[in-house]
N, C-alpha and C. Protein backbone atom coordinates (compact mmCIF):
# COMPACT_ATOMS: atom_id res chain seq x y z
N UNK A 1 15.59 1.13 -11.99
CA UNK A 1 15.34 0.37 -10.77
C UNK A 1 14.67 1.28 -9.74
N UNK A 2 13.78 0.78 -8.92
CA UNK A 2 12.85 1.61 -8.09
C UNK A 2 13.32 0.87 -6.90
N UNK A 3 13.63 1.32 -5.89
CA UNK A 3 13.44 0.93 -4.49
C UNK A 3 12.48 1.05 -4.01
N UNK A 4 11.94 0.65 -3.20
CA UNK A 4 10.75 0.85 -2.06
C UNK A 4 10.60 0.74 -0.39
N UNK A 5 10.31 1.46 0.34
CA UNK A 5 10.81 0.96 1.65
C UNK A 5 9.14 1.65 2.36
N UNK A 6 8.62 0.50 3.14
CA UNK A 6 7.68 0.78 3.96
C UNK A 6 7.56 1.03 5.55
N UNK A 7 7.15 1.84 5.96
CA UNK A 7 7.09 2.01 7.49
C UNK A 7 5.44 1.81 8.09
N UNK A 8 5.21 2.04 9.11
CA UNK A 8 4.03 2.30 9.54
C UNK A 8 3.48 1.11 10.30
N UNK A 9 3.82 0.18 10.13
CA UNK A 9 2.88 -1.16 10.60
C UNK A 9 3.50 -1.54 12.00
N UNK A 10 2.25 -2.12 12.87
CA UNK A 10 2.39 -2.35 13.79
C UNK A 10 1.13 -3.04 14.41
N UNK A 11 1.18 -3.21 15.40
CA UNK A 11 -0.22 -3.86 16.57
C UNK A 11 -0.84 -2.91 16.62
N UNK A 12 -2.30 -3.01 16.31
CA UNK A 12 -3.56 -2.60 16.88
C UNK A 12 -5.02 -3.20 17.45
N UNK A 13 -5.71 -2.57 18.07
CA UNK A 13 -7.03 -3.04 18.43
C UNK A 13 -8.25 -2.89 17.70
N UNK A 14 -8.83 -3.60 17.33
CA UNK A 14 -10.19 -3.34 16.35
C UNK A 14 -10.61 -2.44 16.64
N UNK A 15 -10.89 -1.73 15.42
CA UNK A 15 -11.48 -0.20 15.34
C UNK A 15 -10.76 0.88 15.26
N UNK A 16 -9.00 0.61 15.66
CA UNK A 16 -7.90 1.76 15.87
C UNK A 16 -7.76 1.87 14.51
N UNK A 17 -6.73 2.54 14.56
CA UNK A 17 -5.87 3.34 13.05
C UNK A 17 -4.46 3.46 12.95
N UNK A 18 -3.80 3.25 11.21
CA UNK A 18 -2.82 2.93 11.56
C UNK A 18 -2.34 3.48 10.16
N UNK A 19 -1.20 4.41 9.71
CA UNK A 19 -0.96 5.19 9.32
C UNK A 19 0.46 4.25 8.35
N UNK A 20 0.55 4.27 7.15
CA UNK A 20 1.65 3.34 6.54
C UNK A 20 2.22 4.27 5.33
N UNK A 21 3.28 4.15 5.30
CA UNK A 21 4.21 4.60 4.15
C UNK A 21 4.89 3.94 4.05
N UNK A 22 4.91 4.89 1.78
CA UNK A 22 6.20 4.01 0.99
C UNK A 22 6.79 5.10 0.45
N UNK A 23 8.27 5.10 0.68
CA UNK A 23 8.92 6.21 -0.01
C UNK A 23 9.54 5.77 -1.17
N UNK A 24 9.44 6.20 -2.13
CA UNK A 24 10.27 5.52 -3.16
C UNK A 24 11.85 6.26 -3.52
N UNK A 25 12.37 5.64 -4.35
CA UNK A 25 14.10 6.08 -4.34
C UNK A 25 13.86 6.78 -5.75
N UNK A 26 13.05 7.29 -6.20
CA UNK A 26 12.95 7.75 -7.62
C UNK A 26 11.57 9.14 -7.44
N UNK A 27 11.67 9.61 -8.38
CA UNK A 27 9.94 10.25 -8.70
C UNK A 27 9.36 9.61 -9.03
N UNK A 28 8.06 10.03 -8.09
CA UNK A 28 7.39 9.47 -8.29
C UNK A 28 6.24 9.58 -9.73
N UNK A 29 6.37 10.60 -10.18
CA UNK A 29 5.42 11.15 -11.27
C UNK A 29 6.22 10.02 -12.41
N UNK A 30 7.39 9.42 -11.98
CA UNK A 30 8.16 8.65 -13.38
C UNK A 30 7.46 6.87 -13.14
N UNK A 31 6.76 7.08 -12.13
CA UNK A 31 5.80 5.69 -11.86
C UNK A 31 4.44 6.03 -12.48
N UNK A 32 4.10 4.39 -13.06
CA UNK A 32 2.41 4.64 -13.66
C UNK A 32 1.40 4.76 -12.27
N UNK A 33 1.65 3.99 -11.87
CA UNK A 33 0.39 3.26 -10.50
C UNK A 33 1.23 2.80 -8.91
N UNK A 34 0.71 3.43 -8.24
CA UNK A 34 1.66 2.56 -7.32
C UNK A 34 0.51 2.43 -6.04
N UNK A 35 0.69 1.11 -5.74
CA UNK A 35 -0.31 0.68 -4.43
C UNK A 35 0.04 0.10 -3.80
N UNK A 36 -0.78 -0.51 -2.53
CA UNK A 36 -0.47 -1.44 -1.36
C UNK A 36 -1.12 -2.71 -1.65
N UNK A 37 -0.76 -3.46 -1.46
CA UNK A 37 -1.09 -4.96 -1.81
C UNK A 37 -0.62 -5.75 0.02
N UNK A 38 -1.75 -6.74 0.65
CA UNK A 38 -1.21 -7.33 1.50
C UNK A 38 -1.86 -8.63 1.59
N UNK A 39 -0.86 -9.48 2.75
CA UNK A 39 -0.89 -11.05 2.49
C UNK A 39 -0.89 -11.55 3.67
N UNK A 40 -2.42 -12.39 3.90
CA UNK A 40 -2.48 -12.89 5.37
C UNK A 40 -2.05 -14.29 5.07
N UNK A 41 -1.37 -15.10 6.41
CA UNK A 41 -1.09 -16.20 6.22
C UNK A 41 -1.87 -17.12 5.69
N UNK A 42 -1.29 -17.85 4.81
CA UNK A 42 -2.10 -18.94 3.84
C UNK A 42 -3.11 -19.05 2.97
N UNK A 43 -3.11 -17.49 2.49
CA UNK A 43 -3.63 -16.75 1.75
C UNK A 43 -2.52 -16.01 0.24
N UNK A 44 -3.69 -15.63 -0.62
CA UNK A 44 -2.78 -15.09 -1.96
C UNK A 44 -2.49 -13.58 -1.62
N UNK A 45 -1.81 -13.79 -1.56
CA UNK A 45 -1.74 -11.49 -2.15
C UNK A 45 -2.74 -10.75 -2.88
N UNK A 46 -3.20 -9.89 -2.15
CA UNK A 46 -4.28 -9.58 -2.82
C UNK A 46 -4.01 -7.57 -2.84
N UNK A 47 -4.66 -7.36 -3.67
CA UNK A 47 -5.02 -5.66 -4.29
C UNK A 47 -5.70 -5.32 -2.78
N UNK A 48 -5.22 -3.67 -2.28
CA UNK A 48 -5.61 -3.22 -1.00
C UNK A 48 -6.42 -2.28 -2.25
N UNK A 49 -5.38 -1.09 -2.20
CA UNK A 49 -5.71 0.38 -2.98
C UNK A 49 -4.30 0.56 -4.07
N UNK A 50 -4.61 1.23 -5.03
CA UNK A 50 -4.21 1.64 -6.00
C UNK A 50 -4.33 3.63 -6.30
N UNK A 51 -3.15 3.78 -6.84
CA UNK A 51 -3.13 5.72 -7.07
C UNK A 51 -2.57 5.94 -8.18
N UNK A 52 -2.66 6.96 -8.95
CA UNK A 52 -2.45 6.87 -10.46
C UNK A 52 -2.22 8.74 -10.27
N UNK A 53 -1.99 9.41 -10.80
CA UNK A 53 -1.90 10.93 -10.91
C UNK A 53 -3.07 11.72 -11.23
N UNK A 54 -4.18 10.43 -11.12
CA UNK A 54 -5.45 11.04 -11.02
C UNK A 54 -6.41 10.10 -10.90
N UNK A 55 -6.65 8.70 -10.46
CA UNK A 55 -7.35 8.34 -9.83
C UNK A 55 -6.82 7.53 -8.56
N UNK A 56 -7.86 7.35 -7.75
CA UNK A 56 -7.91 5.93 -6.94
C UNK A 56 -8.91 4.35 -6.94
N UNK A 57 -7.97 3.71 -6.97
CA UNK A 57 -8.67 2.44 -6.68
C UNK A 57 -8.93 1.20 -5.40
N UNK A 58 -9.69 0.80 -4.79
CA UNK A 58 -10.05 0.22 -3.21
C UNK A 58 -10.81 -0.98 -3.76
N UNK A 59 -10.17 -2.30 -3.34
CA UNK A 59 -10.82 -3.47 -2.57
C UNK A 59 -12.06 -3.06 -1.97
N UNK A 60 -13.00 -3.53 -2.25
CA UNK A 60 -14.24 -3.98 -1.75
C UNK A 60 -14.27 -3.99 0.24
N UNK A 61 -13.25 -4.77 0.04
CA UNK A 61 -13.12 -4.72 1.51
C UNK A 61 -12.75 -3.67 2.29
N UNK A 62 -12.21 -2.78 1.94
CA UNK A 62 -11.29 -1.65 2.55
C UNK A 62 -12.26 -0.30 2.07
N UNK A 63 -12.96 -0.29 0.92
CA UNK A 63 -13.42 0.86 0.99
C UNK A 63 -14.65 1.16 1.91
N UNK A 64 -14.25 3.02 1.79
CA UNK A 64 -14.84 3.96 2.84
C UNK A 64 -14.07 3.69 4.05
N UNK A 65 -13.15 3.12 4.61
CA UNK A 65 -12.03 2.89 5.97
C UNK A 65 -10.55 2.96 5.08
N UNK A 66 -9.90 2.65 4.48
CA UNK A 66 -8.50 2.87 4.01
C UNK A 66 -8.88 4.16 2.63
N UNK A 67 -7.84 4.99 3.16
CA UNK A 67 -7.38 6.03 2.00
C UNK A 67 -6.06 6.21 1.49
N UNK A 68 -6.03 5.93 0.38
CA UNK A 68 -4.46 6.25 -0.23
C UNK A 68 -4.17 7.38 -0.79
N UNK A 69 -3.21 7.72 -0.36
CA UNK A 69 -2.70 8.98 -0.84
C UNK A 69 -1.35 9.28 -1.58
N UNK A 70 -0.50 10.75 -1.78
CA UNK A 70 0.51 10.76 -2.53
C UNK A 70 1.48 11.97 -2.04
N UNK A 71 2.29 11.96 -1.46
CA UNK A 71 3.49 13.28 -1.33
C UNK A 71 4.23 13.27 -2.71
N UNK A 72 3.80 14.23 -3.29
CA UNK A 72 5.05 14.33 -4.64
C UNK A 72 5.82 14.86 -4.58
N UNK A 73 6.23 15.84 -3.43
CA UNK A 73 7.22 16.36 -2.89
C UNK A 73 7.93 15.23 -2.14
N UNK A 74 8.00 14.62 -1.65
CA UNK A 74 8.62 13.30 -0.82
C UNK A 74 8.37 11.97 -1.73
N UNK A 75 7.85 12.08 -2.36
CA UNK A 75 8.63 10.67 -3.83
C UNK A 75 7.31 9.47 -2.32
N UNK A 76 6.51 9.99 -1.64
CA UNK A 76 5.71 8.83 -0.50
C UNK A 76 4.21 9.14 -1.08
N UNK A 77 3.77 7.64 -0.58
CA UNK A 77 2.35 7.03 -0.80
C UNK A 77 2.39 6.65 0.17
N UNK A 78 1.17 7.23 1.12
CA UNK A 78 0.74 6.37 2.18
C UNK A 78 -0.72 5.68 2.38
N UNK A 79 -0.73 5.04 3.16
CA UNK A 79 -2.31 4.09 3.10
C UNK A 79 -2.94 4.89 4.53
N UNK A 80 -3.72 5.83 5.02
CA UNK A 80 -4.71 5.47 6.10
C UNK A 80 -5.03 4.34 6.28
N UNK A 81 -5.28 4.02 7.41
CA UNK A 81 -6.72 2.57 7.81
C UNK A 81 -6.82 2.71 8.66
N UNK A 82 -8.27 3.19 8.40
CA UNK A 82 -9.21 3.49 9.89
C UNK A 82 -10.19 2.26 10.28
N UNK A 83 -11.01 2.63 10.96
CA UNK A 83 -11.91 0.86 11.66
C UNK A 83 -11.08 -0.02 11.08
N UNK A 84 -10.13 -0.37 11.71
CA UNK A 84 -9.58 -1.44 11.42
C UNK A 84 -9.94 -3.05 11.67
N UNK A 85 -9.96 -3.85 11.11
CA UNK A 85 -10.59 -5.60 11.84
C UNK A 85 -9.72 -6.13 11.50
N UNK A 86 -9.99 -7.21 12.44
CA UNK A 86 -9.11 -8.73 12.42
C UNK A 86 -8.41 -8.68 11.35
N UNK A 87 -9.38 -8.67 10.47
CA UNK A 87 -9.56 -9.74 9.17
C UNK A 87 -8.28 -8.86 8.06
N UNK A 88 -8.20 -7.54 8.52
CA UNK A 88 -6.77 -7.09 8.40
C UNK A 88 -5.79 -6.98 8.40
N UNK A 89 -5.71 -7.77 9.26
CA UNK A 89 -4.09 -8.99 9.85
C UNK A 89 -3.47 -9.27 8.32
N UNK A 90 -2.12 -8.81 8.03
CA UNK A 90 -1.55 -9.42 7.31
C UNK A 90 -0.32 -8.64 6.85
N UNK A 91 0.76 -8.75 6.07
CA UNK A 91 1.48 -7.78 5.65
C UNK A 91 1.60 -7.41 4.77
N UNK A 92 2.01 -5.75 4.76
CA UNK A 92 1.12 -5.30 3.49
C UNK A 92 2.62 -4.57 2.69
N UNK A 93 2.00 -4.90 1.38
CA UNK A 93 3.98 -4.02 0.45
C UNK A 93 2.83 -3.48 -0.22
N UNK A 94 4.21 -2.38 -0.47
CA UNK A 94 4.22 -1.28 -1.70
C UNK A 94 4.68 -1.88 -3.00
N UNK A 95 3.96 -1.22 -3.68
CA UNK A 95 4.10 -1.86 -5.07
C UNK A 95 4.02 -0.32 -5.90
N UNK A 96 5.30 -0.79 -7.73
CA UNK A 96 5.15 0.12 -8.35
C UNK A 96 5.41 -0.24 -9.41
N UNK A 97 4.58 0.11 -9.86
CA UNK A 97 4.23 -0.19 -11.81
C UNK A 97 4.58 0.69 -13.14
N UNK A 98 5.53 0.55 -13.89
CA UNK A 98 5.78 1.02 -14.71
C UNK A 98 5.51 0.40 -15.91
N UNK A 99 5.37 1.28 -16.65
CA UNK A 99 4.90 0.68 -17.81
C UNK A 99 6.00 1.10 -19.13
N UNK A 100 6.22 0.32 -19.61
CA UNK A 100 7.27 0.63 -21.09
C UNK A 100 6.43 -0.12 -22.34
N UNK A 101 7.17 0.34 -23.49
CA UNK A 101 6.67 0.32 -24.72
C UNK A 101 6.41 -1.46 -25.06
N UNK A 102 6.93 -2.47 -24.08
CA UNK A 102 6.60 -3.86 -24.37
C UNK A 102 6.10 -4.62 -22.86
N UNK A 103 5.98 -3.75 -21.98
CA UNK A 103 5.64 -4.64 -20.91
C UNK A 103 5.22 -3.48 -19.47
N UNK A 104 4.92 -4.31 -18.46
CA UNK A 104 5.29 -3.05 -17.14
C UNK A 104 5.93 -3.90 -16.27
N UNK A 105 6.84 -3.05 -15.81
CA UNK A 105 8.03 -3.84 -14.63
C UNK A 105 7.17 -3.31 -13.18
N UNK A 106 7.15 -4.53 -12.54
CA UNK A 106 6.91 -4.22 -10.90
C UNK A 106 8.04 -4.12 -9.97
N UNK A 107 7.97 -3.52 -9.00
CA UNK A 107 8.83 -3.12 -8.01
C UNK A 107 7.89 -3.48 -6.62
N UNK A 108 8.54 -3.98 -5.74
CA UNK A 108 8.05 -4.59 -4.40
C UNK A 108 8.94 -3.86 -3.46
N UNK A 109 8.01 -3.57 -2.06
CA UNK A 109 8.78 -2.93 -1.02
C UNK A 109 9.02 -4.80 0.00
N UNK A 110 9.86 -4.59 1.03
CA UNK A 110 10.03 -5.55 1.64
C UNK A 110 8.34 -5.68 2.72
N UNK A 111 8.12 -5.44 2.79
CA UNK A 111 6.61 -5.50 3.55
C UNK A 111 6.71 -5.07 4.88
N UNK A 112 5.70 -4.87 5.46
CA UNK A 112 5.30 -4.31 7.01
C UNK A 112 4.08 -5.14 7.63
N UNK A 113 4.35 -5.73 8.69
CA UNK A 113 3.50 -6.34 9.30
C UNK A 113 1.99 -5.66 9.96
N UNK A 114 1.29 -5.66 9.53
CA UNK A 114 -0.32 -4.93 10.38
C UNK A 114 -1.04 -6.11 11.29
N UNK A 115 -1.01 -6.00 12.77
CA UNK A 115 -1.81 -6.78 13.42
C UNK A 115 -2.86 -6.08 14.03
N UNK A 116 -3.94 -7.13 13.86
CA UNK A 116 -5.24 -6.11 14.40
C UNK A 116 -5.95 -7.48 15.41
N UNK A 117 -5.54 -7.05 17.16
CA UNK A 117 -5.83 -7.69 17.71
C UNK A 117 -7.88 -7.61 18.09
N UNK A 118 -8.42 -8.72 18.00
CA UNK A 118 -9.90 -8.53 18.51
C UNK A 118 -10.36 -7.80 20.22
């Protein structure tokens, strides 16, 4: 079982920056992938960024402004997001993917709200 717990989110103004973490209750090197995924109202959940122990992966939308990163000393993944827009509005979880010999189990953080006022 993986816990997940996110911090970081809050109100901002277009163009600010806003700094998010997920700490996990485990090692992290014992996770395949772990990313941020977020969900504006009346909308699906969608893929932010993705981190692997040696690559990264970015939404269309977010790349070159959000960077994900990894403390492997602190079991944390955090998201940068810089120029931030509107259209960013939404709340965003941590997610973590394991993979076993018949399937991969996901793990969800409770989410963090990001507002990005115009």
């Amino acid at each position: 079982q993986v816990q997940l717990v996110e911090s970081g989110g809050g109100l901002v103004q277009a163009g600010g920056s806003l700094r998010l973490s997920c700490a996990a209750s485990v090692n992290i090197f014992s996770i395949n992938v772990m990313g941020w995924y977020r969900q504006a109202p009346g909308k699906q959940r969608e893929l932010v960024a993705t981190i692997t122990s040696g690559s990264t992966n970015y939404a269309g939308s977010v790349k070159g402004r959000f960077t994900i990163s990894r403390d492997n000393a602190k079991n944390t993944v955090h998201l940068q997001m810089n120029s931030l827009k509107p259209e960013d509005t939404a709340v965003y979880y941590c997610n973590a993917q394991k993979f076993t010999t018949w399937d991969t189990r996901n793990y969800w953080g409770q989410g963090t709200q990001v507002t990005v006022s115009s």
